[in-house]
N, C-alpha and C. Protein backbone atom coordinates (compact mmCIF):
# COMPACT_ATOMS: atom_id res chain seq x y z
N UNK A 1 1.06 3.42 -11.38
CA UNK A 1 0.43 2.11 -11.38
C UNK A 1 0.97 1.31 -10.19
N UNK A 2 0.28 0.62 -9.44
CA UNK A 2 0.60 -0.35 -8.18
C UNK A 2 1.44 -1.61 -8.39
N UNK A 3 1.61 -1.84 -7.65
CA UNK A 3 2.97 -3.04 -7.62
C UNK A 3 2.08 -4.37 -8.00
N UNK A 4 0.33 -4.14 -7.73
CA UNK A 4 0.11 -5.54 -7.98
C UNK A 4 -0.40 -5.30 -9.55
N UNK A 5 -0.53 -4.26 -9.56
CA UNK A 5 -1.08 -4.12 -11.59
C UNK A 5 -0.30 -4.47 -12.09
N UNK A 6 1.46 -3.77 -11.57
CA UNK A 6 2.59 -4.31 -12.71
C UNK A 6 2.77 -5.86 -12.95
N UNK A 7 2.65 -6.16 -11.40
CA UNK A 7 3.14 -7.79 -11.29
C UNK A 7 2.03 -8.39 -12.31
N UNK A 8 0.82 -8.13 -12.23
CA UNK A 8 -0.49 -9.11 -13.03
C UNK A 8 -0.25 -8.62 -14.81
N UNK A 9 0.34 -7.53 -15.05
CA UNK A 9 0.32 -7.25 -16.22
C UNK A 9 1.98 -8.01 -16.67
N UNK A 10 3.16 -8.50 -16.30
CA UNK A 10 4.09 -8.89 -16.36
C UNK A 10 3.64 -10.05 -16.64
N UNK A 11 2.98 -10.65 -15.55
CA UNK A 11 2.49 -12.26 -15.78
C UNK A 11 1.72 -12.85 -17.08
N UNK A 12 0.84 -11.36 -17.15
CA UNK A 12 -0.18 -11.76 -18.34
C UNK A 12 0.67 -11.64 -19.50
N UNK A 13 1.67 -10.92 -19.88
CA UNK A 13 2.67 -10.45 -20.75
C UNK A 13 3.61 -12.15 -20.85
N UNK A 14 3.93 -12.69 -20.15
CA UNK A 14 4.76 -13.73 -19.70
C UNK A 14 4.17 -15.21 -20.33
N UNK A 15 2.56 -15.24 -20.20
CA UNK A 15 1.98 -16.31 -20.65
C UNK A 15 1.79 -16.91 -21.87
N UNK A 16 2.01 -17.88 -21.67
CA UNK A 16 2.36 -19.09 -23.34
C UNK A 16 0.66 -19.76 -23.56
N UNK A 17 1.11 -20.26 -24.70
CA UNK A 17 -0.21 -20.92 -25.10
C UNK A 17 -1.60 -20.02 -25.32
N UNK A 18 -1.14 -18.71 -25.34
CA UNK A 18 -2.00 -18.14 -26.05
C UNK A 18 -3.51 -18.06 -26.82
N UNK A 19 -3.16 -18.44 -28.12
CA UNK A 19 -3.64 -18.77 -28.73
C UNK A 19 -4.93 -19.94 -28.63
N UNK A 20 -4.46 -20.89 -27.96
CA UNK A 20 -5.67 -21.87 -27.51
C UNK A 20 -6.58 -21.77 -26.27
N UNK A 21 -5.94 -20.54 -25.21
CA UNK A 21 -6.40 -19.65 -24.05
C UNK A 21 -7.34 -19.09 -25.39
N UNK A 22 -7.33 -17.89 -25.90
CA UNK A 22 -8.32 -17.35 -26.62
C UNK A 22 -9.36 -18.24 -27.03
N UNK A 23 -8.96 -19.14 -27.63
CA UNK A 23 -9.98 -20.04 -28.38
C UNK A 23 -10.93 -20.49 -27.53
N UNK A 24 -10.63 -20.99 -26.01
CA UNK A 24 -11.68 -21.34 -25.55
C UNK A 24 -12.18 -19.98 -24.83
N UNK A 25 -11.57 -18.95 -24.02
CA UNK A 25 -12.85 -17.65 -23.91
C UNK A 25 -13.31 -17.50 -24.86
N UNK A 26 -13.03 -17.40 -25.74
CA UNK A 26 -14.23 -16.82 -27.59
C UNK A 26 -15.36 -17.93 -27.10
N UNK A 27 -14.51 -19.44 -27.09
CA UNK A 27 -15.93 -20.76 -26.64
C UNK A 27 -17.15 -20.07 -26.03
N UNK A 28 -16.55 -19.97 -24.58
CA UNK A 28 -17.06 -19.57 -23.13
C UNK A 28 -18.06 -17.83 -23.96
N UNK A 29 -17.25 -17.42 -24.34
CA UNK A 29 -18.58 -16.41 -24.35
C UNK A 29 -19.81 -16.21 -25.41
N UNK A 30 -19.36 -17.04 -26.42
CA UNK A 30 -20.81 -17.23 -27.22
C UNK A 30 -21.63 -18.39 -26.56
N UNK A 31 -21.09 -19.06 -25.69
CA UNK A 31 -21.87 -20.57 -25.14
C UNK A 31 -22.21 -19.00 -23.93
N UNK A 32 -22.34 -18.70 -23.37
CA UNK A 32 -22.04 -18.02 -22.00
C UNK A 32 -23.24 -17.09 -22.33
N UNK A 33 -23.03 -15.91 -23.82
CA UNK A 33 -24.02 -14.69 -24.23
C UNK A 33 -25.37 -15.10 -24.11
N UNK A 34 -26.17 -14.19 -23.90
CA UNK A 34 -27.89 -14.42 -23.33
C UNK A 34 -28.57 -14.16 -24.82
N UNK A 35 -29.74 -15.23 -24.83
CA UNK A 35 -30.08 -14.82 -26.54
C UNK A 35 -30.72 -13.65 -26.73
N UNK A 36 -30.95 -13.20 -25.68
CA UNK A 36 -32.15 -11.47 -25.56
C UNK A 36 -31.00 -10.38 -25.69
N UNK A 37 -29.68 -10.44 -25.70
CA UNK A 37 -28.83 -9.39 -26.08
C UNK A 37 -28.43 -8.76 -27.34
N UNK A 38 -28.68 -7.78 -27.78
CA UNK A 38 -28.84 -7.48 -29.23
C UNK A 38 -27.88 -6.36 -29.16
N UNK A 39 -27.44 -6.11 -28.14
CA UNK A 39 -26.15 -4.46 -27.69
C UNK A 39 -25.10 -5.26 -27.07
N UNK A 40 -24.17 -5.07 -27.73
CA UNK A 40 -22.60 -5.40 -27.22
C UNK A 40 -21.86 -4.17 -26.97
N UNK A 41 -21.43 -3.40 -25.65
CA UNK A 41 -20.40 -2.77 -25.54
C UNK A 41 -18.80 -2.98 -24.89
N UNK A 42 -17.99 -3.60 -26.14
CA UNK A 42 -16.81 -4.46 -25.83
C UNK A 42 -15.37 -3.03 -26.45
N UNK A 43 -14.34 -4.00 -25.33
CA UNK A 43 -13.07 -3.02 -25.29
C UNK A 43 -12.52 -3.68 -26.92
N UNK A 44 -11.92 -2.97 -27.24
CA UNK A 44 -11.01 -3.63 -28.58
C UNK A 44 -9.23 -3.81 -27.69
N UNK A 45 -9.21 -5.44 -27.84
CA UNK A 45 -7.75 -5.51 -26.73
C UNK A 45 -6.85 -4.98 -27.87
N UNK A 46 -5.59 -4.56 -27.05
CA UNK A 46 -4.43 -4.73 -27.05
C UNK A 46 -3.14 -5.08 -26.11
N UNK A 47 -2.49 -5.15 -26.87
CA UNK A 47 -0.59 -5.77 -25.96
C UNK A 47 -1.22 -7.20 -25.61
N UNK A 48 -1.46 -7.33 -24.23
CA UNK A 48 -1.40 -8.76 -23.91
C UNK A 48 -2.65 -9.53 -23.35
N UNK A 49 -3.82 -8.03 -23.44
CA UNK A 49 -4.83 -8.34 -22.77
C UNK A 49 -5.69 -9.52 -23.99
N UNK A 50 -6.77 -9.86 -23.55
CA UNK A 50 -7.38 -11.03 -24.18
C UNK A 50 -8.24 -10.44 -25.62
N UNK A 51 -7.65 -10.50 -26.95
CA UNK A 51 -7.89 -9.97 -27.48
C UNK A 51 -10.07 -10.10 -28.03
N UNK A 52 -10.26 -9.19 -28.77
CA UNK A 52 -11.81 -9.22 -28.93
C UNK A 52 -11.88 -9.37 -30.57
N UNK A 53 -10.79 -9.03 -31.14
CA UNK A 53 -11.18 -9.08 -32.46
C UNK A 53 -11.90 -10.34 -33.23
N UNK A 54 -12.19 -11.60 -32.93
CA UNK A 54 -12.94 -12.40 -33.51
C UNK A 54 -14.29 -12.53 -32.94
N UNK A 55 -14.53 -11.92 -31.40
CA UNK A 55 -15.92 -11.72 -30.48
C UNK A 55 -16.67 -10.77 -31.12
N UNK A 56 -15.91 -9.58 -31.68
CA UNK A 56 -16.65 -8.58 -32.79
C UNK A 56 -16.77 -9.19 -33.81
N UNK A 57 -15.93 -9.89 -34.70
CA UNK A 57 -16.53 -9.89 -35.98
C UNK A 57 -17.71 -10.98 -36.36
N UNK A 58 -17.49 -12.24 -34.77
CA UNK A 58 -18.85 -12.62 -34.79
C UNK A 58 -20.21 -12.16 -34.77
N UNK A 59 -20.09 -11.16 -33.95
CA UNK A 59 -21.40 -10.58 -33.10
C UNK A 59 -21.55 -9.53 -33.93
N UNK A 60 -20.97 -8.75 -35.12
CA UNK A 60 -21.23 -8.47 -36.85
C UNK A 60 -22.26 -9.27 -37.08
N UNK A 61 -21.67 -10.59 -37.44
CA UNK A 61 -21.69 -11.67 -38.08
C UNK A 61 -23.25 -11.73 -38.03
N UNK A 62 -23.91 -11.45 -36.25
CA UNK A 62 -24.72 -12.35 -35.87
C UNK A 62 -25.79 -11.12 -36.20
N UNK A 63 -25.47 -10.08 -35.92
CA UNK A 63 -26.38 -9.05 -36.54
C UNK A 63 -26.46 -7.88 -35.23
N UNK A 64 -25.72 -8.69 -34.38
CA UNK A 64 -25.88 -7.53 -32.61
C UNK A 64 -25.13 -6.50 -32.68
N UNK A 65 -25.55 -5.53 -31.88
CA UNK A 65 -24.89 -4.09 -32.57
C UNK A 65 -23.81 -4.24 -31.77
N UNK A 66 -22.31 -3.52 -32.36
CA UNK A 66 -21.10 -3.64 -31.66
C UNK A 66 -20.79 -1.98 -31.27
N UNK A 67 -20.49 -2.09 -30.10
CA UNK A 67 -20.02 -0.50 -29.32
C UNK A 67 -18.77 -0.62 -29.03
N UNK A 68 -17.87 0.37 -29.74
CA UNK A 68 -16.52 -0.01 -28.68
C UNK A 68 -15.69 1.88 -28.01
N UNK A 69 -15.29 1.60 -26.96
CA UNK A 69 -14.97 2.53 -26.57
C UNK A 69 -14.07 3.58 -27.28
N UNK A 70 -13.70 5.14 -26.74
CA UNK A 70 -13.25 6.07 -27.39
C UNK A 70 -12.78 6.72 -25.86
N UNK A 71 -11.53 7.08 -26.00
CA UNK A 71 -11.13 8.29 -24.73
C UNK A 71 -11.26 9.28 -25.26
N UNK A 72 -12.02 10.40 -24.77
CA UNK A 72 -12.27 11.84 -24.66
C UNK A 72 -12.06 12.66 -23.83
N UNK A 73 -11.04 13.76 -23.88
CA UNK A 73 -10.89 14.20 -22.53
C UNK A 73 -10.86 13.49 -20.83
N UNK A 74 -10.02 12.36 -21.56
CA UNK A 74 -9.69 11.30 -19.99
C UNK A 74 -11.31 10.44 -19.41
N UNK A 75 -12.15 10.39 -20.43
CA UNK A 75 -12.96 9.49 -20.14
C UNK A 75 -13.83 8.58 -21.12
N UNK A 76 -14.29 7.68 -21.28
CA UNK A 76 -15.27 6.55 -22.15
C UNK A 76 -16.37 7.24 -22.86
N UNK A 77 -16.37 7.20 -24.47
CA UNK A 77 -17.56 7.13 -24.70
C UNK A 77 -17.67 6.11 -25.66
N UNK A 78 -19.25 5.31 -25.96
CA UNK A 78 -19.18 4.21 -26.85
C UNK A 78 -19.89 4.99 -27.95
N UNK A 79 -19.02 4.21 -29.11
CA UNK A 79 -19.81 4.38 -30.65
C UNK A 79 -19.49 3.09 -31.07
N UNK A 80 -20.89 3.22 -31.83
CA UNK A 80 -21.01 1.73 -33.16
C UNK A 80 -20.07 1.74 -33.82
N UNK A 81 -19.91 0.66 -34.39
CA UNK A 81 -18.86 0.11 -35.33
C UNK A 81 -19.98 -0.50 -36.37
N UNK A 82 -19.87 -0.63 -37.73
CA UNK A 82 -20.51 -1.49 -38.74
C UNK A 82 -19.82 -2.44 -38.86
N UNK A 83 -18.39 -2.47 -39.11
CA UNK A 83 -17.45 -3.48 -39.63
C UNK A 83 -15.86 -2.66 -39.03
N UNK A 84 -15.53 -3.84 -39.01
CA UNK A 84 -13.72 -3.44 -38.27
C UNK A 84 -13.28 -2.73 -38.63
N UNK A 85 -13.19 -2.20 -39.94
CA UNK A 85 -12.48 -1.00 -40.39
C UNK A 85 -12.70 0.23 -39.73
N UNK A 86 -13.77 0.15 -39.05
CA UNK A 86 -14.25 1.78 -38.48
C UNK A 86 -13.69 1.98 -37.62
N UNK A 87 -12.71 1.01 -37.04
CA UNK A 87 -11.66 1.28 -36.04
C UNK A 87 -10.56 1.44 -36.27
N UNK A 88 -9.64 2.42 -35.57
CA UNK A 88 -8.02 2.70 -35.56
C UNK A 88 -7.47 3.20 -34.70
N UNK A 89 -5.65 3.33 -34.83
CA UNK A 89 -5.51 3.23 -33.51
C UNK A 89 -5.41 4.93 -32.61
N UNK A 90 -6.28 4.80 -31.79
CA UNK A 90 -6.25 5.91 -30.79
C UNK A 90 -5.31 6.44 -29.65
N UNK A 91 -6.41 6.71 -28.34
CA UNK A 91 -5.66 6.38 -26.65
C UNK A 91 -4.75 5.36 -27.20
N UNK A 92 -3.34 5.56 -26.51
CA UNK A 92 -1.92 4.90 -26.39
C UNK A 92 -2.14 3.94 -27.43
N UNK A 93 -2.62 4.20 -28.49
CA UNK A 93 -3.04 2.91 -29.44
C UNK A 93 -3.38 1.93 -29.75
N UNK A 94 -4.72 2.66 -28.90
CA UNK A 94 -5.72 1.42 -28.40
C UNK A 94 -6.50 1.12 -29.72
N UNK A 95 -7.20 0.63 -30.62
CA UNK A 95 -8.07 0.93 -31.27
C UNK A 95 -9.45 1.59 -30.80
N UNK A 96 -9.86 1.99 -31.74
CA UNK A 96 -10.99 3.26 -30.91
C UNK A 96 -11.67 3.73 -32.68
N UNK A 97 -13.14 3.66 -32.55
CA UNK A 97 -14.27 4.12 -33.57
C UNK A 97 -13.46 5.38 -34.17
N UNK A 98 -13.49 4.93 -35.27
CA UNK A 98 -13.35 6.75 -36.06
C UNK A 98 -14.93 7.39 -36.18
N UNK A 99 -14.76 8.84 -35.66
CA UNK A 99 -15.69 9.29 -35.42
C UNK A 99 -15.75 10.77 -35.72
N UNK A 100 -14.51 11.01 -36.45
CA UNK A 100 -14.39 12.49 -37.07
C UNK A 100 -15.62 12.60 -38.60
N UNK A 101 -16.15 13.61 -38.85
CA UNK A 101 -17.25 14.35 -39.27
C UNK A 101 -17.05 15.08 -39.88
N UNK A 102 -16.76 15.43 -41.09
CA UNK A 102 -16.28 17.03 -42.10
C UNK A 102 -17.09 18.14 -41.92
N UNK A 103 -17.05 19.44 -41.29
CA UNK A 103 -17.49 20.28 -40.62
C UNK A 103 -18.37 20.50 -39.78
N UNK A 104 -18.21 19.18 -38.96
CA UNK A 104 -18.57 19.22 -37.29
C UNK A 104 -17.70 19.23 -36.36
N UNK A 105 -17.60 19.60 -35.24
CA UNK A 105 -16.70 19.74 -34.32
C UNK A 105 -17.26 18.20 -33.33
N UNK A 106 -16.52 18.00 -32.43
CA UNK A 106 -16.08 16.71 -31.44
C UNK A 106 -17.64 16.52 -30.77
N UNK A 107 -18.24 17.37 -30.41
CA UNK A 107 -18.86 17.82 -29.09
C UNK A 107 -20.27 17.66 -30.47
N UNK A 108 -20.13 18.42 -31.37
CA UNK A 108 -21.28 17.57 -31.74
C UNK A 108 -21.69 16.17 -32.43
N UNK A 109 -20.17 15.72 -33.24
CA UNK A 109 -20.58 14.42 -33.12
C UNK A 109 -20.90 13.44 -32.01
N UNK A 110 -19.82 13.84 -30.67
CA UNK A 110 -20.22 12.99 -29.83
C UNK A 110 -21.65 13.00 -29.61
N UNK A 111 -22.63 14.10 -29.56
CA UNK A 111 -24.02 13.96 -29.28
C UNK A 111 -24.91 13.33 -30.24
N UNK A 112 -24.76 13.59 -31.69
CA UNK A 112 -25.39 12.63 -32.30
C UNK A 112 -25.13 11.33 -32.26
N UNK A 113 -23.86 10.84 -32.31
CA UNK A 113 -23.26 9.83 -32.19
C UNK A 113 -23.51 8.42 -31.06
N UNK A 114 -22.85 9.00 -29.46
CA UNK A 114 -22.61 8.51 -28.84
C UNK A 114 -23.58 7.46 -28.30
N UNK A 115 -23.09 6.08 -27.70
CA UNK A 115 -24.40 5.09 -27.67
C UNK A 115 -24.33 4.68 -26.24
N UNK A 116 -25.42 4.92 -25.30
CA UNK A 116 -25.08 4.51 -23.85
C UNK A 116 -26.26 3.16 -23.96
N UNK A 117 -25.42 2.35 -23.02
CA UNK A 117 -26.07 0.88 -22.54
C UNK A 117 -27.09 1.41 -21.35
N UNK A 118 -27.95 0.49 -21.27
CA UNK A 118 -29.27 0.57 -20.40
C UNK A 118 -29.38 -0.96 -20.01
N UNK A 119 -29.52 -0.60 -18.50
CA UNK A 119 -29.76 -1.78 -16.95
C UNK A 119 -30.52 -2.55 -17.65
N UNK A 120 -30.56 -2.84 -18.52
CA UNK A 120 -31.49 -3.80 -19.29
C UNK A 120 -31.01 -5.19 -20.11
N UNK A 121 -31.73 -6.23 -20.15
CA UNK A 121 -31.24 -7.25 -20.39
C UNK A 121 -30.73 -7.33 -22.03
N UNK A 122 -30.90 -6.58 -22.63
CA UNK A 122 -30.39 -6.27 -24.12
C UNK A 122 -29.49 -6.01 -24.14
N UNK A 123 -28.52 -5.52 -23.09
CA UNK A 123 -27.28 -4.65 -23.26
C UNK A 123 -25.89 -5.98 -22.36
N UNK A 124 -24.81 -5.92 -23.12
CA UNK A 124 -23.91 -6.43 -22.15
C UNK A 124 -22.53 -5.79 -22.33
N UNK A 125 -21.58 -4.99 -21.36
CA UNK A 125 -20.80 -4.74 -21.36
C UNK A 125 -19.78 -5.65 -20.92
N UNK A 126 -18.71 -5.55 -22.19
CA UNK A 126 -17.60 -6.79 -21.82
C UNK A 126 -16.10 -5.64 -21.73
N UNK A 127 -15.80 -6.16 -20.71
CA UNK A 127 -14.41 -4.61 -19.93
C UNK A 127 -13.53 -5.94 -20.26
N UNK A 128 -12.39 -5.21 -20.05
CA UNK A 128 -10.77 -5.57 -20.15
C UNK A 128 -10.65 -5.62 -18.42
N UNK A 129 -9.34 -5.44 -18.24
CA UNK A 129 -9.04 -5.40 -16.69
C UNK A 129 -7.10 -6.30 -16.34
N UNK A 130 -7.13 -5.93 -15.39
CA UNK A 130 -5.37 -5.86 -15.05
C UNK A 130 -5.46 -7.37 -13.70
N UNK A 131 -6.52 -7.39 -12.88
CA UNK A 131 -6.56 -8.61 -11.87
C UNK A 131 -8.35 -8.37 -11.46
N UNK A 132 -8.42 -9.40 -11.06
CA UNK A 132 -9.72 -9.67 -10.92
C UNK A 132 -9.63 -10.72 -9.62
N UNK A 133 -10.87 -10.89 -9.20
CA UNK A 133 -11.23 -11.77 -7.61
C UNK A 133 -12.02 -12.56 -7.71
N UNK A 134 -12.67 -13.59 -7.18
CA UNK A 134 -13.58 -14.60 -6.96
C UNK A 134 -15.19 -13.94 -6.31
N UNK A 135 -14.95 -13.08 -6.54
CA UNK A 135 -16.18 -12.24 -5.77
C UNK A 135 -16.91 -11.01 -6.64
N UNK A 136 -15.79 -11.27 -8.07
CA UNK A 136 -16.74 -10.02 -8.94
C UNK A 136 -15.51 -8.56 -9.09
N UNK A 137 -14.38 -8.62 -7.91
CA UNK A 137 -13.61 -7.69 -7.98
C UNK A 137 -13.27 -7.09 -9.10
N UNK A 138 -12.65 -6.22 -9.52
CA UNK A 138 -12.07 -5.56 -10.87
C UNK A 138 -10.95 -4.91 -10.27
N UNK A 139 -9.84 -5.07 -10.80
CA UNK A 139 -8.74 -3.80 -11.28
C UNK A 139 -8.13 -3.18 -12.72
N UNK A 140 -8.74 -2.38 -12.88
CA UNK A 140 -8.51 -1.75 -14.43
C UNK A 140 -6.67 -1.02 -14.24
N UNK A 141 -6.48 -0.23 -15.30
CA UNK A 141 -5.59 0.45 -15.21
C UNK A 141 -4.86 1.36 -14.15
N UNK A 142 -5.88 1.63 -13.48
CA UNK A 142 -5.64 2.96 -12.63
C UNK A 142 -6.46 4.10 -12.71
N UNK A 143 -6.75 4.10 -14.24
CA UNK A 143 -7.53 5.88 -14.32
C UNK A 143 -9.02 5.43 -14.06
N UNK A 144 -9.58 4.85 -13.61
CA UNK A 144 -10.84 4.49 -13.13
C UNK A 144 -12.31 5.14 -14.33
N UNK A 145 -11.69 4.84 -15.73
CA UNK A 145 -12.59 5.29 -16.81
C UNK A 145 -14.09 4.25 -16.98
N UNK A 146 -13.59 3.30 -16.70
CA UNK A 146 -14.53 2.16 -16.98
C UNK A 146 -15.40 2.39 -15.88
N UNK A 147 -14.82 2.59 -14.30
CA UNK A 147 -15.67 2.47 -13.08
C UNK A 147 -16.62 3.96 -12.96
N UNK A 148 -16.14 4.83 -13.67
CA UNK A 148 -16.82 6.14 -14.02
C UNK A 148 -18.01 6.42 -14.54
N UNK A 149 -17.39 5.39 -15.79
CA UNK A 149 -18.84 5.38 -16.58
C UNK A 149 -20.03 4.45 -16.43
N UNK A 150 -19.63 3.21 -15.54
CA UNK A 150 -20.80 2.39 -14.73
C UNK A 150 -21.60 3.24 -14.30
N UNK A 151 -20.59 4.08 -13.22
CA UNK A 151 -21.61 4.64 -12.42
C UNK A 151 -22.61 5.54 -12.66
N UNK A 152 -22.53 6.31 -14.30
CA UNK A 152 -23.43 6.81 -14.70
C UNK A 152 -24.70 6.09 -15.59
N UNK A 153 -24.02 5.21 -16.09
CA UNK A 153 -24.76 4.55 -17.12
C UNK A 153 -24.46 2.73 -16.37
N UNK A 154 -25.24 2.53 -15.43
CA UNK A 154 -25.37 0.55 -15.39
C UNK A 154 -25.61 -0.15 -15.91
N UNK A 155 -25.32 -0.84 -15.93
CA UNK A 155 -25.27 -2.22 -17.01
C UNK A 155 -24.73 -3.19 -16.47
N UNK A 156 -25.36 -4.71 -17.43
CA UNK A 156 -24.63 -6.06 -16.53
C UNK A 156 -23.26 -6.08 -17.40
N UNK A 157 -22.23 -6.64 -16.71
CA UNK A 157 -20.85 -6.52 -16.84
C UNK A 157 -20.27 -7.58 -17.19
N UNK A 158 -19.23 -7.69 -18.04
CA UNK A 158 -18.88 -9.21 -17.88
C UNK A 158 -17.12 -8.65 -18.18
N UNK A 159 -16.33 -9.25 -17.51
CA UNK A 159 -14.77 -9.03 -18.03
C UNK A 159 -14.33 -10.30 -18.58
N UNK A 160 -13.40 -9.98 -19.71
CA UNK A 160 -12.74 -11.21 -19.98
C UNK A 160 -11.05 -11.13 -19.90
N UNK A 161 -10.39 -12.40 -19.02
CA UNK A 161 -9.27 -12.44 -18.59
C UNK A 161 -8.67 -13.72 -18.79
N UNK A 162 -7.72 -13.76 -18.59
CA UNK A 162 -6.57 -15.14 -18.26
C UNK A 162 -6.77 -15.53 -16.86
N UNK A 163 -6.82 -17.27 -16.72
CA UNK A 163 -7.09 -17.45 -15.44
C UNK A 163 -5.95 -16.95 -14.12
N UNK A 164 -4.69 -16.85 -15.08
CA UNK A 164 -3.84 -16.11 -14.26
C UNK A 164 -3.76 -14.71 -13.47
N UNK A 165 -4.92 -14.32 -13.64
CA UNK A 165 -5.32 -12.45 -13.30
C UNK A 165 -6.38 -12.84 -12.16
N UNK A 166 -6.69 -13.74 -12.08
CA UNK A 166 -7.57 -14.20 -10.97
C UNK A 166 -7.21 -14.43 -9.39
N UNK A 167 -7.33 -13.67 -8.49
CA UNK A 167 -6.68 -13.75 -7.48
C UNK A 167 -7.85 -14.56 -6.17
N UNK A 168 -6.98 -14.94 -5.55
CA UNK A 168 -7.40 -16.03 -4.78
C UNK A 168 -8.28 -15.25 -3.35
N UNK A 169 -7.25 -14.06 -3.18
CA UNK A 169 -7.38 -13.00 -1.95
C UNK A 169 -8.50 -12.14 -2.80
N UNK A 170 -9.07 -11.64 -2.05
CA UNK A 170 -10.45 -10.41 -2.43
C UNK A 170 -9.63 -9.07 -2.80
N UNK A 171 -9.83 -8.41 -3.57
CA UNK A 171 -9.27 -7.45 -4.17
C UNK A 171 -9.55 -6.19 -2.94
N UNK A 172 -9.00 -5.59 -2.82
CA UNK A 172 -8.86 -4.05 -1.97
C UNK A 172 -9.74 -3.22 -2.82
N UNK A 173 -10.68 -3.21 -2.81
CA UNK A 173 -11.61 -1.87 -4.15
C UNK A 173 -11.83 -0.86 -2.92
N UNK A 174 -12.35 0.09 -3.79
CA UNK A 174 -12.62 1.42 -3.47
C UNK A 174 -13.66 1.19 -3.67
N UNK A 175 -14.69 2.41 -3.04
CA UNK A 175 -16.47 2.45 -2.65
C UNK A 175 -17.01 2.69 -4.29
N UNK A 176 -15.79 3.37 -5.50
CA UNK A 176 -16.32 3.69 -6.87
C UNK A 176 -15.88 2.53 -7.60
N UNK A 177 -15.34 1.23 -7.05
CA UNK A 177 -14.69 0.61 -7.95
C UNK A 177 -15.87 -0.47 -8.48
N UNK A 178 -16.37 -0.60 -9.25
CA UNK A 178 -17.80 -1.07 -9.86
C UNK A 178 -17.17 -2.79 -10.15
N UNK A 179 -18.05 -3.61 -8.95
CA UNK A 179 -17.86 -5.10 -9.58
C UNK A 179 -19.01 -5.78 -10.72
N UNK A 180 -17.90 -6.90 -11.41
CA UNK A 180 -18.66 -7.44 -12.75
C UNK A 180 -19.83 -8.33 -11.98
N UNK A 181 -20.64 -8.90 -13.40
CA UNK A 181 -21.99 -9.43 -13.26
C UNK A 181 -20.85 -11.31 -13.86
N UNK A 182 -20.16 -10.97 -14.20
CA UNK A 182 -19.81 -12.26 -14.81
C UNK A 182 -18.03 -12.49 -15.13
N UNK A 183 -17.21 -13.35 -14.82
CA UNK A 183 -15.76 -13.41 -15.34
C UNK A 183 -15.98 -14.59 -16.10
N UNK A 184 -15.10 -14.53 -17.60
CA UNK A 184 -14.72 -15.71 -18.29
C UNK A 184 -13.18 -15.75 -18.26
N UNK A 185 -12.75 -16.78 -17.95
CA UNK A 185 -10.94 -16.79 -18.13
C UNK A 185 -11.41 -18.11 -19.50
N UNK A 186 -10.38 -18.77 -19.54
CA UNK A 186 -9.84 -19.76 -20.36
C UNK A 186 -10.36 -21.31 -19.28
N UNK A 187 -10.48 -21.12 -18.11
CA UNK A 187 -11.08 -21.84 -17.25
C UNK A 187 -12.37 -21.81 -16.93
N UNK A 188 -12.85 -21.37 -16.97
CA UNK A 188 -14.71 -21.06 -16.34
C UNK A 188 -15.34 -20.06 -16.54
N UNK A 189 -16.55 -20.20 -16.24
CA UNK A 189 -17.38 -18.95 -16.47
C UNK A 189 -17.93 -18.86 -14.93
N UNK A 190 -17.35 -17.41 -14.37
CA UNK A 190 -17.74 -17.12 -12.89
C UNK A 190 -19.15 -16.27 -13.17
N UNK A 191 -20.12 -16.70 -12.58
CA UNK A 191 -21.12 -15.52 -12.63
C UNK A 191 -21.22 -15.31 -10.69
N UNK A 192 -21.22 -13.54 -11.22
CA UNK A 192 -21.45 -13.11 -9.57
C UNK A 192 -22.65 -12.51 -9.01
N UNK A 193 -23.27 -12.16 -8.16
CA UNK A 193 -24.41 -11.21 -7.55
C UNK A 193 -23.75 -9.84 -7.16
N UNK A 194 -23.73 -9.32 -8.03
CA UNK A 194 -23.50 -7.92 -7.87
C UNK A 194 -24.32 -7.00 -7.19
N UNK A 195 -23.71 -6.53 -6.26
CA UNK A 195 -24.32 -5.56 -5.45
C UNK A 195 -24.89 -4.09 -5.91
């Protein structure tokens, strides 16, 4: 991991007031969500990132279908969730869909199963992320799972962060590193023109 992931993940680890930071992104993204979206594919946070667990149990609530990611062999796939319980903890103990099947193997649940988003205004993917830019930038973890699976499956993007992950300088990306359609911190709602 790079010296600026550690430093942005230290900082984000470091930050107080919490709790009322969440309260207003949760604000920002139901004031923010488009009413034609009926597909949510959102990360389930952990450690220090901005957690999602009350963004899901709204968007339950509201009747929009909830997708949340699964690592498989070092990459993303989304499955529905009905209700929170269908999640536990996975990847490094992330939460992640239970999706085991009594005498099916992996490979075929994933095919009945698995739910891909479509370039379409119904669908919104909401990513996690380590620093972010004024221009749409992203830096995820390192293993470039999220920027992988853009590139097969597009969709409009939205990350949610602390305004502290927001960097002033333009991020260094790579030609695969896939920028968002939208940032919410605890401060604003950035919408970008994604290329």
């Amino acid at each position: 991991m790079g010296l600026l992931r550690k430093l942005m993940i230290e900082l984000r680890n470091r930050l107080e007031e919490k709790d009322e930071r969440n309260r207003k992104i949760n604000e920002s993204f139901f004031e923010f969500l488009p009413e034609e979206v009926t597909k949510v594919f959102i990360y389930a946070g952990v450690g220090s990132e901005v957690p999602t667990n009350e963004i899901r149990e709204e968007l339950l609530r509201r009747g929009i279908s909830v997708c949340c990611p699964k690592v498989i062999d070092g990459n993303i796939q989304f499955f529905q969730i009905r209700e929170m319980s269908d999640l536990a903890p996975g990847y490094h103990n992330i939460p992640e869909p239970r999706i085991e099947e009594e005498g099916k193997d992996l490979e075929t649940v994933i095919s009945e199963k698995a739910v891909f988003p479509t370039d379409s205004s119904d669908c919104l993917m909401v990513m996690p992320g380590v620093a972010f830019d004024r221009e749409g930038g992203r830096f995820g973890y390192g293993a470039g799972m999220y920027d992988r699976y853009l590139m097969a499956h597009p969709c409009r993007t939205l990350a949610l962060a602390y305004e502290i992950q927001v960097r002033e300088k333009p991020l260094e990306l790579k030609e695969t590193d896939v920028r968002m359609n939208a940032l919410i911190t605890e401060k604003e709602v950035r919408i970008f023109d994604r290329p």
